[in-house]
C-alpha atoms as a PDB file:
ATOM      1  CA  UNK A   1     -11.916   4.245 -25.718  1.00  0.00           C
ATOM      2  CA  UNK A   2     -14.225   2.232 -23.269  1.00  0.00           C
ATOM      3  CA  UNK A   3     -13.484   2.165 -19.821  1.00  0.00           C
ATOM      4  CA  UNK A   4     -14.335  -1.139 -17.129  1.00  0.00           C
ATOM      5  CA  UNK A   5     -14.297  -1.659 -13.860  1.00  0.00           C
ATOM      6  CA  UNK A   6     -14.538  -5.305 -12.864  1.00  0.00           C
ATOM      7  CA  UNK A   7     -15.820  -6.378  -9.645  1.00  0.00           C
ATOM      8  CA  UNK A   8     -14.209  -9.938  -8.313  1.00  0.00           C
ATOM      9  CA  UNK A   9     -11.404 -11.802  -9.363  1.00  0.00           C
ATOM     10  CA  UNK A  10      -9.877 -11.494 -13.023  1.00  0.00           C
ATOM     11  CA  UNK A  11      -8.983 -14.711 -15.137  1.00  0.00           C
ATOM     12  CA  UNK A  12      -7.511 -14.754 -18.051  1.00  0.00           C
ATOM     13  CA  UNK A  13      -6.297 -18.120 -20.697  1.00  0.00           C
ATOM     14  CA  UNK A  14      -7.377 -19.764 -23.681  1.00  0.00           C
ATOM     15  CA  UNK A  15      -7.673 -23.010 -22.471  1.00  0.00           C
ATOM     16  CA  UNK A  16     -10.301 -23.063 -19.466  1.00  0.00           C
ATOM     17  CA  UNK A  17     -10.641 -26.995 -19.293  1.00  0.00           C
ATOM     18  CA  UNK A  18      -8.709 -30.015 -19.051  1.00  0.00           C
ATOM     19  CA  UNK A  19      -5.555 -30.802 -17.819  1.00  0.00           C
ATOM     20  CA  UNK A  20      -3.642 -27.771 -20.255  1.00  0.00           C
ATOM     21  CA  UNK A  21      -5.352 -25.497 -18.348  1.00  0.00           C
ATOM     22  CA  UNK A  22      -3.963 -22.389 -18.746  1.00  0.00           C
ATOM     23  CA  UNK A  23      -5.904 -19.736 -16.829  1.00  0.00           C
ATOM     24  CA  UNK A  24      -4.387 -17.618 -14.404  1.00  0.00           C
ATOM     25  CA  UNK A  25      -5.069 -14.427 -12.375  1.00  0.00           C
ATOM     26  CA  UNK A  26      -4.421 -11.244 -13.636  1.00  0.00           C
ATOM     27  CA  UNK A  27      -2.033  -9.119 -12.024  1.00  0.00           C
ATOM     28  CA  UNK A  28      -3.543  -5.388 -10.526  1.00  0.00           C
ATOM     29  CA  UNK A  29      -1.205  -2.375  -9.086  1.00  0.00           C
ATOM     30  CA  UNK A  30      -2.577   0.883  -7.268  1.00  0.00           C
ATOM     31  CA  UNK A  31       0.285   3.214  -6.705  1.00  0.00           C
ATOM     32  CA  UNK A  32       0.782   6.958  -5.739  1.00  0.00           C
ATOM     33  CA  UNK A  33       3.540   9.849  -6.200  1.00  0.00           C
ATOM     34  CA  UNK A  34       4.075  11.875  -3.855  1.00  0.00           C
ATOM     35  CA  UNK A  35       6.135  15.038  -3.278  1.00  0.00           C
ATOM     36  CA  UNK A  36       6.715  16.199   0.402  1.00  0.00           C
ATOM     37  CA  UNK A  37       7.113  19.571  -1.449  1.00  0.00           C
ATOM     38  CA  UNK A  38       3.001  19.686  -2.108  1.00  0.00           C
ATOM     39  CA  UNK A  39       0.949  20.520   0.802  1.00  0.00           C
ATOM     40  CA  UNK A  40      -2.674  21.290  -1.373  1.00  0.00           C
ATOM     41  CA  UNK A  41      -4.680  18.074  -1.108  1.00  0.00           C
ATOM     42  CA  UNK A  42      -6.548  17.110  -3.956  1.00  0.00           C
ATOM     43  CA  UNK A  43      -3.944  18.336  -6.606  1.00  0.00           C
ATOM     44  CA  UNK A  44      -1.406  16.100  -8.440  1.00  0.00           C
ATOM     45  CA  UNK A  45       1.357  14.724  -5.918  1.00  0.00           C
ATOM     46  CA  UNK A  46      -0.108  16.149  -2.808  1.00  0.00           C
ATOM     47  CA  UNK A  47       1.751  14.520   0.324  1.00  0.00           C
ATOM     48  CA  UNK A  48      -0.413  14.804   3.506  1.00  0.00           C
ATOM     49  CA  UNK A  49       0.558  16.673   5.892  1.00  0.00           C
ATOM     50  CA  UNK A  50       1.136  16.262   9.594  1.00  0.00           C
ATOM     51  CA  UNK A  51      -0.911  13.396  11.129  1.00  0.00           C
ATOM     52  CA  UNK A  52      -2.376  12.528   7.378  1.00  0.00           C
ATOM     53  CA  UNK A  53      -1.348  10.400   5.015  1.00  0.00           C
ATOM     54  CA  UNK A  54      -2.663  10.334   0.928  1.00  0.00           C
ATOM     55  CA  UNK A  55      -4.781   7.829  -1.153  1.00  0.00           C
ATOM     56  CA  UNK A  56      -5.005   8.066  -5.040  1.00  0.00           C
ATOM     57  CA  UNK A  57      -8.310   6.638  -5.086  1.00  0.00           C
ATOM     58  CA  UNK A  58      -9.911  10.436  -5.827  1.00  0.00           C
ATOM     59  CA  UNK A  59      -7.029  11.203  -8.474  1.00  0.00           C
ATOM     60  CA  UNK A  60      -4.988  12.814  -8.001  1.00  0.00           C
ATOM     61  CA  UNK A  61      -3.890  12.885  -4.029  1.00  0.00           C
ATOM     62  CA  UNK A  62      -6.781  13.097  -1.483  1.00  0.00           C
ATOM     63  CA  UNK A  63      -6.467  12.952   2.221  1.00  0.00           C
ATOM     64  CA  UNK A  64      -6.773   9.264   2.893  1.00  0.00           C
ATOM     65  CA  UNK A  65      -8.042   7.314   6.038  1.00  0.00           C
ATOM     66  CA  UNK A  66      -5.553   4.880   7.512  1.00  0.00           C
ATOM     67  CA  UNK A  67      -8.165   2.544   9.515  1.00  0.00           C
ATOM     68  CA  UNK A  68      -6.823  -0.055  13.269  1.00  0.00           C
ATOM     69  CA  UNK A  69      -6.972  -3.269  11.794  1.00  0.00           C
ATOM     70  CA  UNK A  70     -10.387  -5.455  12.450  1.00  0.00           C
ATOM     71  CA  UNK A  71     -12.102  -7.990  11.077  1.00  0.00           C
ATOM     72  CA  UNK A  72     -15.028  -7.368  12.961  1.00  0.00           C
ATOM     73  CA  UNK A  73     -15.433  -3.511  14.414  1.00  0.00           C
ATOM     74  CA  UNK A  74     -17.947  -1.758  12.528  1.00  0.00           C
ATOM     75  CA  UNK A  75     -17.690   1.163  12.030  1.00  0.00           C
ATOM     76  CA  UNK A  76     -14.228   1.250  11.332  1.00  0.00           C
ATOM     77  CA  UNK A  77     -12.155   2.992  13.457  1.00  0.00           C
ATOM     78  CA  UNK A  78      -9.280   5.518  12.132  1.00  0.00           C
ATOM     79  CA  UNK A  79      -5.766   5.242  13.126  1.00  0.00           C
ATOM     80  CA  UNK A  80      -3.833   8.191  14.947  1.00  0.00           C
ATOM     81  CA  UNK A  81      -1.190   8.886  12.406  1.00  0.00           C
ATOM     82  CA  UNK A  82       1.535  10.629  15.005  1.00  0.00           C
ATOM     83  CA  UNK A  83       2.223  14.766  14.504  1.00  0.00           C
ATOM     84  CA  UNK A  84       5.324  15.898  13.084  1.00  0.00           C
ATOM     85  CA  UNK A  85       8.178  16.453  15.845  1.00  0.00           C
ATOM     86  CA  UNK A  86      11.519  17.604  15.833  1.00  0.00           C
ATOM     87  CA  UNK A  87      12.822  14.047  15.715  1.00  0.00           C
ATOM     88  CA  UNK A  88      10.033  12.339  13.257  1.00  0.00           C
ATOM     89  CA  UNK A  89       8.375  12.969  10.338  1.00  0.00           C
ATOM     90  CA  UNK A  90       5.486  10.827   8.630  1.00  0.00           C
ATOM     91  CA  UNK A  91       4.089  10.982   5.665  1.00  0.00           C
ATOM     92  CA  UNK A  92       2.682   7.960   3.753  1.00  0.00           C
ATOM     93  CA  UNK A  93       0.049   6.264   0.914  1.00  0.00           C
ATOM     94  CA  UNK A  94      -3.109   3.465   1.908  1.00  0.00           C
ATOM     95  CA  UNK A  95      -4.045   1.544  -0.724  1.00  0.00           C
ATOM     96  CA  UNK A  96      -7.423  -0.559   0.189  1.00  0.00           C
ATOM     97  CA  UNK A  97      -7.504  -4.632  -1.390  1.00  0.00           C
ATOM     98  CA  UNK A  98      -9.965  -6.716  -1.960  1.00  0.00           C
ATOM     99  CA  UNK A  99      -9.359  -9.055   1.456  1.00  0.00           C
ATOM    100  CA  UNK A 100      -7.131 -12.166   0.693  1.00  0.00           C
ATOM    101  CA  UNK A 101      -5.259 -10.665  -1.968  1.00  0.00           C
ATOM    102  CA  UNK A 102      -1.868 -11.865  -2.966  1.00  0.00           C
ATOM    103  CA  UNK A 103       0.518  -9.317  -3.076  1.00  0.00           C
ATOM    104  CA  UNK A 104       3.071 -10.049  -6.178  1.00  0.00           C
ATOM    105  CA  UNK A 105       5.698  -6.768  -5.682  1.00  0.00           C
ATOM    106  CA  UNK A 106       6.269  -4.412  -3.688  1.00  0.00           C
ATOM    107  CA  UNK A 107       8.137  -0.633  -5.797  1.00  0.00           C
ATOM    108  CA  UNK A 108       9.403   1.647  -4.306  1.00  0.00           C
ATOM    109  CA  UNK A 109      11.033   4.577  -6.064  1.00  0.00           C
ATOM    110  CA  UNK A 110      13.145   7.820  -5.196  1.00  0.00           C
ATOM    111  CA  UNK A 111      11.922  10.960  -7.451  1.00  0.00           C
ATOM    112  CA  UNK A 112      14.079  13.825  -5.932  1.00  0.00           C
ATOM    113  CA  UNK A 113      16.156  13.124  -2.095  1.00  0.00           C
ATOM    114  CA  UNK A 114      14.411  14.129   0.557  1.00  0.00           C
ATOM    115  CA  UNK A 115      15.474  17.946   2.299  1.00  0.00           C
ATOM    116  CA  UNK A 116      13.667  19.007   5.257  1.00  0.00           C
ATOM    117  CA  UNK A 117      13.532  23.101   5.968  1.00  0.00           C
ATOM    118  CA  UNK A 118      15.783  23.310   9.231  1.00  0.00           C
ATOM    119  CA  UNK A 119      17.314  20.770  11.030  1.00  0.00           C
ATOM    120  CA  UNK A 120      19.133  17.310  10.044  1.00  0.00           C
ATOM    121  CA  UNK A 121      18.036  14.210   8.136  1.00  0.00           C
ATOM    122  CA  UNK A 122      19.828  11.141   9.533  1.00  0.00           C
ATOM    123  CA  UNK A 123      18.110   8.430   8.000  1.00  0.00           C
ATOM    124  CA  UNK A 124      14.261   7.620   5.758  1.00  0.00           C
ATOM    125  CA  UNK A 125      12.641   4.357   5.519  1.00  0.00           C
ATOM    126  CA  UNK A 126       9.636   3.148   4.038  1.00  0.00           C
ATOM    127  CA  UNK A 127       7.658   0.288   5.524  1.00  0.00           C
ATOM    128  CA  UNK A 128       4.565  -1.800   4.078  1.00  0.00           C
ATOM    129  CA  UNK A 129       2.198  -2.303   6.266  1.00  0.00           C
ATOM    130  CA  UNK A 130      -1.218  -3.033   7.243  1.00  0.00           C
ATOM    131  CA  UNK A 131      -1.345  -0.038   9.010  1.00  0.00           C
ATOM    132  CA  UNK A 132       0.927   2.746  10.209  1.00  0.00           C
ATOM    133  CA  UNK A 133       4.122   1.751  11.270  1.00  0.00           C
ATOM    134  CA  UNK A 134       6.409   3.877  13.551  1.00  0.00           C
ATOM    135  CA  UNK A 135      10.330   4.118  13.030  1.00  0.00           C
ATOM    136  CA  UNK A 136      11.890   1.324  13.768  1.00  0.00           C
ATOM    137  CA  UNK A 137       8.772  -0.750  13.652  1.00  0.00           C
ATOM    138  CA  UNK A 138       7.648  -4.380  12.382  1.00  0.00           C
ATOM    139  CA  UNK A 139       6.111  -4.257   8.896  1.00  0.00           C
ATOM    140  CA  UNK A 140       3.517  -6.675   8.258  1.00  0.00           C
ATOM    141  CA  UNK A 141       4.858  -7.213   4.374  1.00  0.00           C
ATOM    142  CA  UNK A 142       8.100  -5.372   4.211  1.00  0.00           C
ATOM    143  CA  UNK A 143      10.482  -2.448   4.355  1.00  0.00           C
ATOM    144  CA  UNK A 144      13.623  -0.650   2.942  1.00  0.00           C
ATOM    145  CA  UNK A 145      16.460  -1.269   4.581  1.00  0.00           C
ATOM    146  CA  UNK A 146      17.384   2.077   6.672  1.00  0.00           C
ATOM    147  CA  UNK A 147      18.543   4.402   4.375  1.00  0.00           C
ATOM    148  CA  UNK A 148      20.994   7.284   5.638  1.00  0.00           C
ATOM    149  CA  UNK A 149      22.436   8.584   2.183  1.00  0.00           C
ATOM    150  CA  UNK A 150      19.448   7.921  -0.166  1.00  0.00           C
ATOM    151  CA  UNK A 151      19.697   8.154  -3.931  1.00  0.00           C
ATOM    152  CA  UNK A 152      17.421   8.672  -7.013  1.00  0.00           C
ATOM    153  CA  UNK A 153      15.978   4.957  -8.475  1.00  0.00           C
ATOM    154  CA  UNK A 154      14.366   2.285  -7.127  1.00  0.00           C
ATOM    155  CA  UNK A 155      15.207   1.440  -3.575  1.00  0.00           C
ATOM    156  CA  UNK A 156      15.736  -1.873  -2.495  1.00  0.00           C
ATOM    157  CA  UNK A 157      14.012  -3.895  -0.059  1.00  0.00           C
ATOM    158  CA  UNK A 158      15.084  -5.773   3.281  1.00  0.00           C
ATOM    159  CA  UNK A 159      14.695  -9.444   2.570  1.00  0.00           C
ATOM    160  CA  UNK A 160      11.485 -10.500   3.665  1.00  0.00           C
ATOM    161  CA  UNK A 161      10.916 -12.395   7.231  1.00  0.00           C
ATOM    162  CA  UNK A 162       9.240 -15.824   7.087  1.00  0.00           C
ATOM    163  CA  UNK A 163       5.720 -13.737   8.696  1.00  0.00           C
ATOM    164  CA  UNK A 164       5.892 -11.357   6.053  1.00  0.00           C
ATOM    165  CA  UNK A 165       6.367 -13.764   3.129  1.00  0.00           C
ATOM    166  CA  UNK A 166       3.454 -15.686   4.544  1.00  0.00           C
ATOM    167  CA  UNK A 167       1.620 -12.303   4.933  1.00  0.00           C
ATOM    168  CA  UNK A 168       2.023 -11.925   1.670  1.00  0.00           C
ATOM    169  CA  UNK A 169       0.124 -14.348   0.540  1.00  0.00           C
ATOM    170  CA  UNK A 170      -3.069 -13.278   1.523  1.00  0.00           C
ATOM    171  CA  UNK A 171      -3.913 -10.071   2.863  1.00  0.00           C
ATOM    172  CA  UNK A 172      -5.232  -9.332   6.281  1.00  0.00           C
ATOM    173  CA  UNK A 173      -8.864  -8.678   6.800  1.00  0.00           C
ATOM    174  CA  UNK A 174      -8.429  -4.984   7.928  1.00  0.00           C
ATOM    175  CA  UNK A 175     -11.618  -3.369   7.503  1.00  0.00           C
ATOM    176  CA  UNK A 176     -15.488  -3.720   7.970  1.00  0.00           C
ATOM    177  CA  UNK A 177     -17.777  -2.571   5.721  1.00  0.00           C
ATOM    178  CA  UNK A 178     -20.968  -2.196   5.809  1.00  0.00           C
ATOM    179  CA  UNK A 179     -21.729  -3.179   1.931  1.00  0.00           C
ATOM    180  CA  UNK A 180     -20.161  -5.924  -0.514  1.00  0.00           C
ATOM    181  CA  UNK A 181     -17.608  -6.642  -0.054  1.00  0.00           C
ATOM    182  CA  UNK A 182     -17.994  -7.095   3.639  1.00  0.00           C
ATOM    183  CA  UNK A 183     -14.152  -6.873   4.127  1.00  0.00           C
ATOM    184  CA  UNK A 184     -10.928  -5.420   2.838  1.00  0.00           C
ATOM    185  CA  UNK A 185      -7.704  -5.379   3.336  1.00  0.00           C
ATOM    186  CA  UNK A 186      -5.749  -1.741   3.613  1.00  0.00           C
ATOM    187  CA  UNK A 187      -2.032  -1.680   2.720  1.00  0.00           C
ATOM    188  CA  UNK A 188       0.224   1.442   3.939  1.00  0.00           C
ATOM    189  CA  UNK A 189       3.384   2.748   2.507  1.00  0.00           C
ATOM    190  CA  UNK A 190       4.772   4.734   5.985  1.00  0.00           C
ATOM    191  CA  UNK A 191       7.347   6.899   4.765  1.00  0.00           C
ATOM    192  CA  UNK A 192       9.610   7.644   7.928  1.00  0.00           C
ATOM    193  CA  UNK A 193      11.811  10.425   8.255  1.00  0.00           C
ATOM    194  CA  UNK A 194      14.008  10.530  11.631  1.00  0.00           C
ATOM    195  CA  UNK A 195      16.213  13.381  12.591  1.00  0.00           C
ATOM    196  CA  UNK A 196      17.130  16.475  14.983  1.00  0.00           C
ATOM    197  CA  UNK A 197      15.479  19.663  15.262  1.00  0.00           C
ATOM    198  CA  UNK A 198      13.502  18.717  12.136  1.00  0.00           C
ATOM    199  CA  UNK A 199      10.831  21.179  10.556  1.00  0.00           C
ATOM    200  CA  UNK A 200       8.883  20.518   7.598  1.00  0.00           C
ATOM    201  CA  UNK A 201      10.106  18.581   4.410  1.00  0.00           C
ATOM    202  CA  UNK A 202      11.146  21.127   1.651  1.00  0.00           C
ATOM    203  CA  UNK A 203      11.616  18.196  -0.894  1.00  0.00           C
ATOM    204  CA  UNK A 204      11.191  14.746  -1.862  1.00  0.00           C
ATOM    205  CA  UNK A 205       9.772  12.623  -4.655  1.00  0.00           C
ATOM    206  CA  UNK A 206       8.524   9.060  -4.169  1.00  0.00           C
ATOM    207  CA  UNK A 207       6.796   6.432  -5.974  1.00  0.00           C
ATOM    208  CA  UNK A 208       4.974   4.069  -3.832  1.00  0.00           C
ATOM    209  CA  UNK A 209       3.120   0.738  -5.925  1.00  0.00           C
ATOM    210  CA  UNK A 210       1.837  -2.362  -4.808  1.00  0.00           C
ATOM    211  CA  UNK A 211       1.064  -5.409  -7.087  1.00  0.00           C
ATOM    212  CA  UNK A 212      -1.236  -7.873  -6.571  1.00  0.00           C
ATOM    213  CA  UNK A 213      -3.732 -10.252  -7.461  1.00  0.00           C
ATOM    214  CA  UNK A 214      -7.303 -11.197  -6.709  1.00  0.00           C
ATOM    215  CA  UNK A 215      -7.977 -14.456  -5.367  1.00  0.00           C
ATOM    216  CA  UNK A 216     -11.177 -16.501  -5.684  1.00  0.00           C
ATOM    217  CA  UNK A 217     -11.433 -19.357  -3.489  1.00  0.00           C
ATOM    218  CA  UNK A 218     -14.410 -20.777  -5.563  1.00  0.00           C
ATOM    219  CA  UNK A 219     -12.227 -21.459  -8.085  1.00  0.00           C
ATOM    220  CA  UNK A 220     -11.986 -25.429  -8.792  1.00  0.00           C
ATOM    221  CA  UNK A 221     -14.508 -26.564  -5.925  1.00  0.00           C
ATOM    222  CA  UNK A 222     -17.478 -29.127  -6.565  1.00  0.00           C
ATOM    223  CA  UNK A 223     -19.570 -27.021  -4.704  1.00  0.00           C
ATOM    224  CA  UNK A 224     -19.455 -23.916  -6.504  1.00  0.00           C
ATOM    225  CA  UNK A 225     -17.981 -24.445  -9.803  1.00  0.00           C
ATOM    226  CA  UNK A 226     -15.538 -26.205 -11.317  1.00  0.00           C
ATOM    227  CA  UNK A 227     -12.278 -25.227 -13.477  1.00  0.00           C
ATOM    228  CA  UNK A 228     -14.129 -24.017 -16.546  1.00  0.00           C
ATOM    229  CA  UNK A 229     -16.088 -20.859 -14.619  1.00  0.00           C
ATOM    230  CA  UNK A 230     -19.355 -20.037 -16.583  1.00  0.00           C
ATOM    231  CA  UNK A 231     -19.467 -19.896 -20.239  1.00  0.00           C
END
């Protein structure tokens, strides 16, 4: 079975000309599992840990860089992801876009409930982001509701704000890069866990995807090329 990896923007139709036109974008997802159970990076389901959060790009679970949004710093600068406290608990999932993307869906899914080893568990949310958000923060492209008697299944999200819906459409410019492509964007799942006298989580499942898909602002303009793309 052969294996591709396209770079740029993925069309798809049997019609590329005329008014029937009937191309459209392909539709992309990176997603991660995690289980706050699994503290060995680099091994199926691995979590972070205090101050780090995960990216699947390695697969399975590596430690993953969350980046402070710019469109121009380079080198990118990494985010301070907070330490675990008695009161808060972060763990979380960057997934890095092409810049501009449009994000389609947003899934998020409850494995096994969240325990933690001592303490109490009052509430978990899980924001989406363009960075790390803390409790109680403003999510660039959404959130959970807050959630103080979570169950198994897919969890349901807060109805979006007119900012995030418009975020949505095309993702922040969030990192510099040195190569091609010159920017991306990064998108974090912040998984927040608030409490008292909290210690580490002994459990908890989640599945964290994002949708999306590429966008190519050449497409249809006389001075690159028009509807039909190359042949």
């Amino acid at each position: 079975m052969a294996r591709s990896t396209f770079e740029g923007p993925i069309l798809s139709g049997d019609n590329r000309f005329g008014a029937l036109r009937n191309v459209g974008y392909a539709v992309l997802a990176q997603s991660a599992a995690l289980n706050l159970a699994n503290v060995t990076a680099n091994t199926a389901g691995y979590a972070g840990a205090s101050g780090s959060f995960v990216d699947s790009n390695g697969i399975p679970n590596t430690v993953g860089v969350v980046y402070t949004p710019s469109s121009s710093v380079y080198p990118p600068v990494a985010a301070s992801i907070p330490a675990d406290s008695a009161t808060n608990i972060y763990r979380g999932f960057v997934a890095y876009l092409p810049a501009n993307s449009r994000i389609n869906d947003i899934l998020i899914d409850i494995g096994v409930v969240t325990a933690v080893t001592a303490g109490t568990l009052t509430s978990t949310t899980v924001y989406v982001s363009n960075n790390y958000t803390a409790a109680a923060g403003t999510p660039t492209y959404g959130a959970t509701a807050v959630l103080t008697s979570p169950a198994v299944g897919r969890q349901s999200l807060a109805t979006f704000t007119a900012t995030q819906l418009a975020n949505q459409q095309a993702t922040s410019s969030d990192i510099t890069n040195a190569g091609q492509p010159s920017r991306l964007s990064q998108v974090v799942f912040t998984l927040a866990l608030v409490g008292t006298s909290m210690t580490t989580p002994s459990a908890g499942t989640f599945y964290f995807t994002v949708r999306y898909t590429q966008a190519d602002g050449n497409i249809g303009t006389a001075t690159a090329y028009p509807y039909g793309n190359f042949d």
